[in-house]
Protein backbone atom coordinates (compact mmCIF):
# COMPACT_ATOMS: atom_id res chain seq x y z
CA UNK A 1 0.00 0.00 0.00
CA UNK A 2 1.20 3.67 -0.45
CA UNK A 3 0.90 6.58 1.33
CA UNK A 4 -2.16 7.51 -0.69
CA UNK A 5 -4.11 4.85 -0.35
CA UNK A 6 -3.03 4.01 3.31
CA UNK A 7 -4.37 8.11 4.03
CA UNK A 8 -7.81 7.59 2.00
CA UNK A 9 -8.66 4.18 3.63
CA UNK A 10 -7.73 5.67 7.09
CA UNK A 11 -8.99 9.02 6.84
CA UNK A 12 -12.39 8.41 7.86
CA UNK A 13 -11.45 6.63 11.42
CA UNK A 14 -8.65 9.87 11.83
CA UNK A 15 -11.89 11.98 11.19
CA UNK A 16 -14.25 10.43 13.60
CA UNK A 17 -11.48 10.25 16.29
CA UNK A 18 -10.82 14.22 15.86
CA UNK A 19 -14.90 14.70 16.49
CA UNK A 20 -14.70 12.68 19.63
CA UNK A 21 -11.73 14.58 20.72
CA UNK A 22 -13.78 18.07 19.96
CA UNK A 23 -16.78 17.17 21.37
CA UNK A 24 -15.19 16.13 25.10
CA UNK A 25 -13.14 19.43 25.04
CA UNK A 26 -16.09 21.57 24.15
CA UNK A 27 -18.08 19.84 26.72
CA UNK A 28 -15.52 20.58 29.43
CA UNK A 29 -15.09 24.29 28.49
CA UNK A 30 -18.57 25.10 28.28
CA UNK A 31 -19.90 22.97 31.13
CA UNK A 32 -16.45 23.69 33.48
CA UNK A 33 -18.53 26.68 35.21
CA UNK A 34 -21.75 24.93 35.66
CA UNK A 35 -22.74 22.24 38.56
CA UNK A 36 -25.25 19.37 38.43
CA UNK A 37 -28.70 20.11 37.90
CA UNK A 38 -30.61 20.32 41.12
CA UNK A 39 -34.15 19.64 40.61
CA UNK A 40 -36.95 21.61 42.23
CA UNK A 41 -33.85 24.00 43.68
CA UNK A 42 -34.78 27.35 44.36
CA UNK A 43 -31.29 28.39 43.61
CA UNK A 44 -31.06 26.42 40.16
CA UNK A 45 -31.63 28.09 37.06
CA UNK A 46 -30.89 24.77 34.71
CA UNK A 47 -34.67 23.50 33.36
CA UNK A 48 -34.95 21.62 36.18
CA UNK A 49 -34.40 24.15 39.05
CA UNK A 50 -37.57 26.42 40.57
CA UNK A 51 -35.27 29.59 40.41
CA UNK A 52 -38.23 31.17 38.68
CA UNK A 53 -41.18 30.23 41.08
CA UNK A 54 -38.92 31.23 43.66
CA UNK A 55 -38.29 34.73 42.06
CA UNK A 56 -41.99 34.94 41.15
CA UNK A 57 -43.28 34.33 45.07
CA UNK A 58 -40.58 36.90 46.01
CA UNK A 59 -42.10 39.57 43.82
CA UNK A 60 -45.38 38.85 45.29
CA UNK A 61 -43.87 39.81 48.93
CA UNK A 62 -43.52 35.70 50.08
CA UNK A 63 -40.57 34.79 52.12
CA UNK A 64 -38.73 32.26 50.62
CA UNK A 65 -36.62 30.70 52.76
CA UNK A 66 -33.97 27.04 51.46
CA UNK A 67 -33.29 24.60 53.79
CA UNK A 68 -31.46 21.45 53.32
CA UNK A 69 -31.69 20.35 57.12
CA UNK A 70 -34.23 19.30 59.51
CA UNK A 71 -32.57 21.27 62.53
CA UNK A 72 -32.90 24.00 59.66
CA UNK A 73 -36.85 23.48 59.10
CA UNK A 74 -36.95 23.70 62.97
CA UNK A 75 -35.50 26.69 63.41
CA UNK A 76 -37.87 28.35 60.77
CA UNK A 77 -40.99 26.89 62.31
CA UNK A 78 -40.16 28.57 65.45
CA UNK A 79 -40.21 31.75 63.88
CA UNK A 80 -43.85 31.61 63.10
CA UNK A 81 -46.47 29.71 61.29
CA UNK A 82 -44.68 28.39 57.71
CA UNK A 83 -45.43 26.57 54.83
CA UNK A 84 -43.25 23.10 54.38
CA UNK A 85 -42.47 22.58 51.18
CA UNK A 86 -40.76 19.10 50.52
CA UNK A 87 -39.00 18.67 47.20
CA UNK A 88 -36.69 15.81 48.57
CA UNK A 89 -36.26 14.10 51.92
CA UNK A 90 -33.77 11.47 50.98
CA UNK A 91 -31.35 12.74 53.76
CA UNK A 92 -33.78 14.15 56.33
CA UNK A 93 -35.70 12.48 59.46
CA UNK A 94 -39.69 12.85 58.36
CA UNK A 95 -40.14 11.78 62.36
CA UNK A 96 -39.03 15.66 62.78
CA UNK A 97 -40.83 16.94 60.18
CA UNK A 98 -44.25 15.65 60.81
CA UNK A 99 -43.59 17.14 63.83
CA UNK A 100 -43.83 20.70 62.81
CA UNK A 101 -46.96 22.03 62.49
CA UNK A 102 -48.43 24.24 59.37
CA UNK A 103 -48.70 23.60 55.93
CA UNK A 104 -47.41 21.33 54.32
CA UNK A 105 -46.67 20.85 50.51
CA UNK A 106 -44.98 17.29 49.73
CA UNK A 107 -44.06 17.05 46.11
CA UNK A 108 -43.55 13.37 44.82
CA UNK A 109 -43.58 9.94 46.44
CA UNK A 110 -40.93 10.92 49.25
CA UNK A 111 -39.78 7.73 51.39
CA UNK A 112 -41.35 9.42 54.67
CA UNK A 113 -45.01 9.61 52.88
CA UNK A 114 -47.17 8.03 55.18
CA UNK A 115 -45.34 9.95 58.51
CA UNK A 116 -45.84 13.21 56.53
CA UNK A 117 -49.44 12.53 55.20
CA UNK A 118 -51.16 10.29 57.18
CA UNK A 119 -54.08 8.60 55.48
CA UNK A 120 -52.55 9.44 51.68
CA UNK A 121 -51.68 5.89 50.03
CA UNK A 122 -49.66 5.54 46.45
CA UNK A 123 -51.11 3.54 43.61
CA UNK A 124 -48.95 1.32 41.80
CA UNK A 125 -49.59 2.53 38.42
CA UNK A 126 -47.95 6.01 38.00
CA UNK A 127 -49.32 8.31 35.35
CA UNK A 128 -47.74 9.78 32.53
CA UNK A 129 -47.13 13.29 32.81
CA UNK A 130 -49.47 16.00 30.39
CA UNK A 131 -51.92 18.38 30.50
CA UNK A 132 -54.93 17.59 32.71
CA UNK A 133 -57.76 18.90 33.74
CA UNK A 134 -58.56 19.65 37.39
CA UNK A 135 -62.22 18.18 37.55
CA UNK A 136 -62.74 19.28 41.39
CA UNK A 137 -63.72 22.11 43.42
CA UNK A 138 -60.10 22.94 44.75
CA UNK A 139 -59.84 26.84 44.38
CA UNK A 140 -56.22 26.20 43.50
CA UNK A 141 -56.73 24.04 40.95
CA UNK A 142 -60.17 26.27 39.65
CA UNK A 143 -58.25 28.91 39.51
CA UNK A 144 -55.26 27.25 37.33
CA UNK A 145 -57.28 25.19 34.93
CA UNK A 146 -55.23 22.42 32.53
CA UNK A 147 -51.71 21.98 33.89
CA UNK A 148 -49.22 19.69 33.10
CA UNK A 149 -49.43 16.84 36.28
CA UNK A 150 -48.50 13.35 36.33
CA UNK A 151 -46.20 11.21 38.32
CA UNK A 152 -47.52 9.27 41.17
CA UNK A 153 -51.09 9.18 42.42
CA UNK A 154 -52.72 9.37 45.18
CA UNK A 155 -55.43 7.89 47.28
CA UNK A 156 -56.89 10.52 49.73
CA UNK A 157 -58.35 9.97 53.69
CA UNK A 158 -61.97 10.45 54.01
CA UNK A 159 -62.72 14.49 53.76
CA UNK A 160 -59.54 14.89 50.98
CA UNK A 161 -59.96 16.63 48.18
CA UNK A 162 -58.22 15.07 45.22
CA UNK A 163 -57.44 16.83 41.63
CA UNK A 164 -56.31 15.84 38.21
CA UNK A 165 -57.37 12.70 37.85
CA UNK A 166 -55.05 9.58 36.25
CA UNK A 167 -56.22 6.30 36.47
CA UNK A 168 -58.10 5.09 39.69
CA UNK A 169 -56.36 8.01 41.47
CA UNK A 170 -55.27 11.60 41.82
CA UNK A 171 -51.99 13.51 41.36
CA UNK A 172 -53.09 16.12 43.28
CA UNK A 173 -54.34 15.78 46.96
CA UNK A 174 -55.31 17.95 49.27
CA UNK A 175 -56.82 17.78 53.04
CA UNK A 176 -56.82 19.88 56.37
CA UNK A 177 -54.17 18.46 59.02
CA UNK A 178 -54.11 19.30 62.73
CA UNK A 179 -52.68 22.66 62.51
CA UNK A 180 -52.74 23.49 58.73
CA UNK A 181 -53.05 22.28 54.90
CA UNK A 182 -51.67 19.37 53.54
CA UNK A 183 -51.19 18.80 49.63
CA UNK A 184 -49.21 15.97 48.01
CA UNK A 185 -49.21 16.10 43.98
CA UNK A 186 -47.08 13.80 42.13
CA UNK A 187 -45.01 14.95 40.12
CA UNK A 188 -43.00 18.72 40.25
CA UNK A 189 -42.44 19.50 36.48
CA UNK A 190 -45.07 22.06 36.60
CA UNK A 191 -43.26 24.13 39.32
CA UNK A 192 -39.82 23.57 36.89
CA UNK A 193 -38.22 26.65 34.98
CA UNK A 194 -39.20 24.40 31.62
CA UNK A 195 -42.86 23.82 32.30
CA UNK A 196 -43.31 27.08 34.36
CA UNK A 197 -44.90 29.08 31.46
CA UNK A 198 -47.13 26.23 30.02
CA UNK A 199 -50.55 25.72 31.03
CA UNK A 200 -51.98 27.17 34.26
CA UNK A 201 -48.92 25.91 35.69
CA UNK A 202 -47.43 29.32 37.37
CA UNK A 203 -51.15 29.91 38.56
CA UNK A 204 -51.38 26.66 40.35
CA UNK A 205 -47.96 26.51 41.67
CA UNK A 206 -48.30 30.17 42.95
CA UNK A 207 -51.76 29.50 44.47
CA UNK A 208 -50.56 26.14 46.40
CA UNK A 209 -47.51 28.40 48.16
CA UNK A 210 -48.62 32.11 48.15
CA UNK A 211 -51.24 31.17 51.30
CA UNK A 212 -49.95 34.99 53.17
CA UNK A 213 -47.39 32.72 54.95
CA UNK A 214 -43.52 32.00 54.41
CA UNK A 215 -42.55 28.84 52.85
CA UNK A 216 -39.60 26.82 53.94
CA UNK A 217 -38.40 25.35 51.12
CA UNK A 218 -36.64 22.05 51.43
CA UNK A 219 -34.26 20.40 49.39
CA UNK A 220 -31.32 17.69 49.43
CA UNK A 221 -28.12 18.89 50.75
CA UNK A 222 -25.57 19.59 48.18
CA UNK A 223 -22.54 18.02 50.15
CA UNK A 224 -24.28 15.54 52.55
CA UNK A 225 -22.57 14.90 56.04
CA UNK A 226 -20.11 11.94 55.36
CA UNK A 227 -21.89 9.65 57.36
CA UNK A 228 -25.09 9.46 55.65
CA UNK A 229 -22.90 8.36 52.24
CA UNK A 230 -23.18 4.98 51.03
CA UNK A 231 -20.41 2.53 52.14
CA UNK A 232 -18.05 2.34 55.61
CA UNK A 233 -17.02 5.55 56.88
CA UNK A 234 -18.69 7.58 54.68
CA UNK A 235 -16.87 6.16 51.05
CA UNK A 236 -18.34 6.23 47.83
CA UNK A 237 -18.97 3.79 45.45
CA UNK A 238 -15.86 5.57 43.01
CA UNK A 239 -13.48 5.62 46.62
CA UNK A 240 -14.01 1.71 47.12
CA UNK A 241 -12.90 0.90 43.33
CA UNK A 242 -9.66 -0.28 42.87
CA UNK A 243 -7.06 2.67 41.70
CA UNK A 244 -6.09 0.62 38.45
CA UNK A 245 -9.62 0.08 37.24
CA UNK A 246 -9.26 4.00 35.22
CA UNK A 247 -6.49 2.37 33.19
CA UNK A 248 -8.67 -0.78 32.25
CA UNK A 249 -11.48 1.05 30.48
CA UNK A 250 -8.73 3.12 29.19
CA UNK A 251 -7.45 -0.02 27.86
CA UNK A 252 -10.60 -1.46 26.59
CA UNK A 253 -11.47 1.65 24.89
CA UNK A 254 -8.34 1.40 22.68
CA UNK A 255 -8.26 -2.19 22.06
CA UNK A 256 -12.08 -1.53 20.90
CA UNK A 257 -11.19 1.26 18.83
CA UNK A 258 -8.13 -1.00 17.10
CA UNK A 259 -10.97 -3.94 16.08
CA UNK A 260 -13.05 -1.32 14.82
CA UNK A 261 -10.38 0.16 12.80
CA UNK A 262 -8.54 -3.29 11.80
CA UNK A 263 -12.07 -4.84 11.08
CA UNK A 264 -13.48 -1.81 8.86
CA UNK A 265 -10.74 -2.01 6.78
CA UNK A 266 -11.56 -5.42 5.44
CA UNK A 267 -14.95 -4.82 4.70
CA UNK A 268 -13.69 -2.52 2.07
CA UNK A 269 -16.16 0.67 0.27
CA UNK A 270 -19.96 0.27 -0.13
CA UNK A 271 -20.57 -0.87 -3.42
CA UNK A 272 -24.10 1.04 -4.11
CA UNK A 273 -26.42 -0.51 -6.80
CA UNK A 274 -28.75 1.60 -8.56
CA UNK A 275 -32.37 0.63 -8.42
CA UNK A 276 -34.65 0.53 -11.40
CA UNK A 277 -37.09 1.74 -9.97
CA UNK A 278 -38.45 3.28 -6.17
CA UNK A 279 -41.44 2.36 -4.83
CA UNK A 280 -42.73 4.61 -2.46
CA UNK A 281 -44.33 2.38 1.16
CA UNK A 282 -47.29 4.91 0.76
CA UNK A 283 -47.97 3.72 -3.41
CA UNK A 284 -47.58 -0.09 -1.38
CA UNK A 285 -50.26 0.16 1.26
CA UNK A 286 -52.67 2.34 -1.70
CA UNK A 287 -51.78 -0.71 -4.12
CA UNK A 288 -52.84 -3.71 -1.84
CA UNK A 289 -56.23 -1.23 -0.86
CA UNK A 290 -57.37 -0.72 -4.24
CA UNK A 291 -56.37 -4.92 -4.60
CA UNK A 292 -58.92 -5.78 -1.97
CA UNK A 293 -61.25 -3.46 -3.15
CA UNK A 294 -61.26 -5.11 -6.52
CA UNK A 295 -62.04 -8.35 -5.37
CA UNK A 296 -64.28 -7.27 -2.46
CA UNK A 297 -62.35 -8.99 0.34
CA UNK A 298 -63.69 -7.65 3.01
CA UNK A 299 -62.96 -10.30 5.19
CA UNK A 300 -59.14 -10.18 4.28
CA UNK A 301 -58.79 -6.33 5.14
CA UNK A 302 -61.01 -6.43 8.19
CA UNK A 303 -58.38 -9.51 9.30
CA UNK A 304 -55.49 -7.46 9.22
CA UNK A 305 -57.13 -4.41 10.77
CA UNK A 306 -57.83 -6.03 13.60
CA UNK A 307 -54.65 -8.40 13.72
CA UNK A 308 -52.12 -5.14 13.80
CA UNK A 309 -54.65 -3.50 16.47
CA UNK A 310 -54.75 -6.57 18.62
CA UNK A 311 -50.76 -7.09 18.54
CA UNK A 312 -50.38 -2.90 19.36
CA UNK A 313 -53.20 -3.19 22.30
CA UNK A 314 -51.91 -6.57 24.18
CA UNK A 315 -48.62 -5.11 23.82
CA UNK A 316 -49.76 -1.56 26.24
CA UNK A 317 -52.43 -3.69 28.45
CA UNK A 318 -49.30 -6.02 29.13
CA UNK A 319 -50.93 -8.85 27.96
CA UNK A 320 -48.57 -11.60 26.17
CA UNK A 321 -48.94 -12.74 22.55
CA UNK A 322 -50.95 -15.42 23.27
CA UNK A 323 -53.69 -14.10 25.05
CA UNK A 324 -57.44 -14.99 24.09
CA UNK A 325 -60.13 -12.79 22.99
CA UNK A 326 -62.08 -12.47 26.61
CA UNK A 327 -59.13 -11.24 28.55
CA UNK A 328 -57.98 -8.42 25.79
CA UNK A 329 -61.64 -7.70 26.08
CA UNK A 330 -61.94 -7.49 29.38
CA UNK A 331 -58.31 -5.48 29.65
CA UNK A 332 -59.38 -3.09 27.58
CA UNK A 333 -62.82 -2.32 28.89
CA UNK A 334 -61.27 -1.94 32.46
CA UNK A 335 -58.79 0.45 30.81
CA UNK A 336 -61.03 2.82 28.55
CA UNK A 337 -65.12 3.92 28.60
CA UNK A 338 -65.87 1.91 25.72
CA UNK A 339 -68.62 -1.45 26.10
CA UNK A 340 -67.15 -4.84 26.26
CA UNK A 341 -70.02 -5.84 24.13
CA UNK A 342 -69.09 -3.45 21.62
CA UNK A 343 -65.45 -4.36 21.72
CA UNK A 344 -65.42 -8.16 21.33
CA UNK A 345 -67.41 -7.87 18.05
CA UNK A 346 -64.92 -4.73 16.54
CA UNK A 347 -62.10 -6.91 17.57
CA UNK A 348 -63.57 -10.60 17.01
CA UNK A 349 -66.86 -10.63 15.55
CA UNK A 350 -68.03 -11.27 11.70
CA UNK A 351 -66.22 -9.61 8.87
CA UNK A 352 -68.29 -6.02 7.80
CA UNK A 353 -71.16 -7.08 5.24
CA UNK A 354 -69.87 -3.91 2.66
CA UNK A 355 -67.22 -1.30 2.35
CA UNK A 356 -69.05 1.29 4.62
CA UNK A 357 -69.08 -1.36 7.22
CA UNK A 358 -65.43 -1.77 6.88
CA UNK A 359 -64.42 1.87 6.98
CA UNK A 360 -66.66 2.03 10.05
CA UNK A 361 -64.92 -0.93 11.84
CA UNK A 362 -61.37 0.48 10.84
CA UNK A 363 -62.50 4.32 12.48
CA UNK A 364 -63.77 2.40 15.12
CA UNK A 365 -60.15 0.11 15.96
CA UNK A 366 -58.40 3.44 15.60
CA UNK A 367 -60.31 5.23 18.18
CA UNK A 368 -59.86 2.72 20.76
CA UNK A 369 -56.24 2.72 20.18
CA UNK A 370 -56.22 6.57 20.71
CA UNK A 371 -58.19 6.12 24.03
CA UNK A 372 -55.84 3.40 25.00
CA UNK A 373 -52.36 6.38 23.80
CA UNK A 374 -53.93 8.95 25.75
CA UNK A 375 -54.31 6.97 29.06
């Protein structure tokens, strides 16, 4: 081989390895000034953080206050009655918590859930996070509208108030404790600097914490005390690896890159054949239509209507491929408004008698799969 050749076989690994190389610098020099994203922080101005609630409540006259300690939510409740809220208790004692008295705000399925909100239970099922409507008479939530909740849900005690419905439950809860208010809602994207202008969520996150009092705003320490770390005497995972295990992956990662390289070369260039012609999936699916048409089989397309709907809906009710007809039935009537009556014959009843039948049955299987999408 010469030069030449040797540079235009190679040049393409030389390129990709020069990306690489740019990409990691860039990422150093413009992240070097910037910390982890903190979410639900106050203080953090990534998409994540609540810089901008916080900012907004603060304009409104509301004393925001960050703690990352119980001994530090203490010493605010003894200045007066507060608002809790709990963005993250991972490293905090809820004993001391439910102990202070006030409102209370608990954002998410913290570990110390039942201590903090007695009577609340979490579903199994979490919900996927979009707009919902409130549908109840919470003046917070009446006063929002749609906002974008999701997360966990909630079952409320007797006399609870629960909003946004998902499911069999609520991702927003709200009943009167001993000395105050307390709300769980389960998920805290809307209170996010992303999702803060979307929706009624400002309204509804400034309604839950501008109640006239100041909030205590809790969140995970940044440099936890070095005996709540994982491992003896405080060590990390990364302190209780072995110091040579950096120059393994570095190893690994060139050996890798060496196969790559030694194995691309003998594939040698894409040949590329030129096609007579390109058919187009869309003239496909038209062509095989207009063939059933032709020959009236009705039966055929209604077949494979309801075989491609049956495979996408026992794959999102978690049913397995070789489920019968009565329990995707019964699945899917448990999971949307639609009959079960009405269902077994769209999904397993005679083929459609004409072609208006059969545009009516394929409507029909589309609409329940939409139901099923937007659940």
């Amino acid at each position: 081989p010469t030069p030449r050749s040797t540079w235009r076989s190679g040049r393409l690994v030389v390129l990709l390895g020069l990306v690489v190389v740019l990409a990691a610098v860039a990422s150093v020099l413009l992240g070097s000034g910037r910390g982890p994203a903190r979410p639900l922080d106050p203080g953090d101005t990534s998409l994540m953080g609540s810089r901008a609630l916080a900012e907004l409540l603060r304009e409104r006259g509301v004393t925001v206050d960050r703690v990352d300690s119980a001994q530090a939510a203490t010493d605010k409740a003894a200045t007066g009655d507060r608002l809790l809220l709990i963005t993250d208790q991972a490293y905090v004692d809820e004993g001391r918590l439910a102990g202070l008295p006030g409102d209370r705000l608990i954002v998410g399925d913290v570990i110390g859930l039942r201590a903090l909100a007695p009577g609340v239970s979490t579903l199994p099922q979490p919900a996927r996070p979009r707009s919902r409507e409130p549908e109840c008479p919470l003046p917070a939530a009446q006063a929002a509208g749609s906002a974008h909740m999701g997360g966990v849900t909630f079952r409320g005690p007797p006399g609870s108030t629960g909003c946004y419905p998902a499911g069999d439950g609520h991702t927003l809860v709200s009943y009167a404790n001993g000395s105050g208010v307390t709300t769980v809602v389960g998920d805290g994207g809307f209170m996010t600097n992303q999702r803060l202008a979307e929706d009624g969520n400002a309204a509804l996150a400034l309604v839950l914490l501008d109640t006239g009092k100041p909030v205590t705003w809790l969140v995970p320490p940044e440099n936890p005390p070095p005996g709540e770390l994982a491992g003896e005497q405080g060590q990390s995972m990364y302190d209780l690896m072995p110091g040579n295990v950096r120059w393994i992956i570095y190893m690994a990662i060139i050996a890798v890159a060496l196969t790559a390289f030694w194995r691309g070369r003998r594939l040698g260039p894409v040949v590329v054949e030129k096609l007579p012609v390109v058919v187009r999936a869309a003239e496909t699916v038209e062509g095989r239509g207009r063939l059933y048409r032709a020959r009236h089989a009705r039966e055929r397309a209604a077949a494979a209507l309801r075989a491609g709907t049956i495979d996408r809906l026992t794959a999102r009710l978690g049913l397995g491929h070789g489920a019968g007809p009565q329990e995707v039935v019964a699945a899917l009537a448990a999971r949307t408004v639609e009959d079960p009556h009405h269902l077994g014959a769209a999904l397993y009843g005679p083929p459609p008698a004409d072609d208006a039948r059969l545009v009516e049955l394929a409507g029909y299987l589309d609409l329940i799969e939409r139901q099923l999408s937007e659940l």
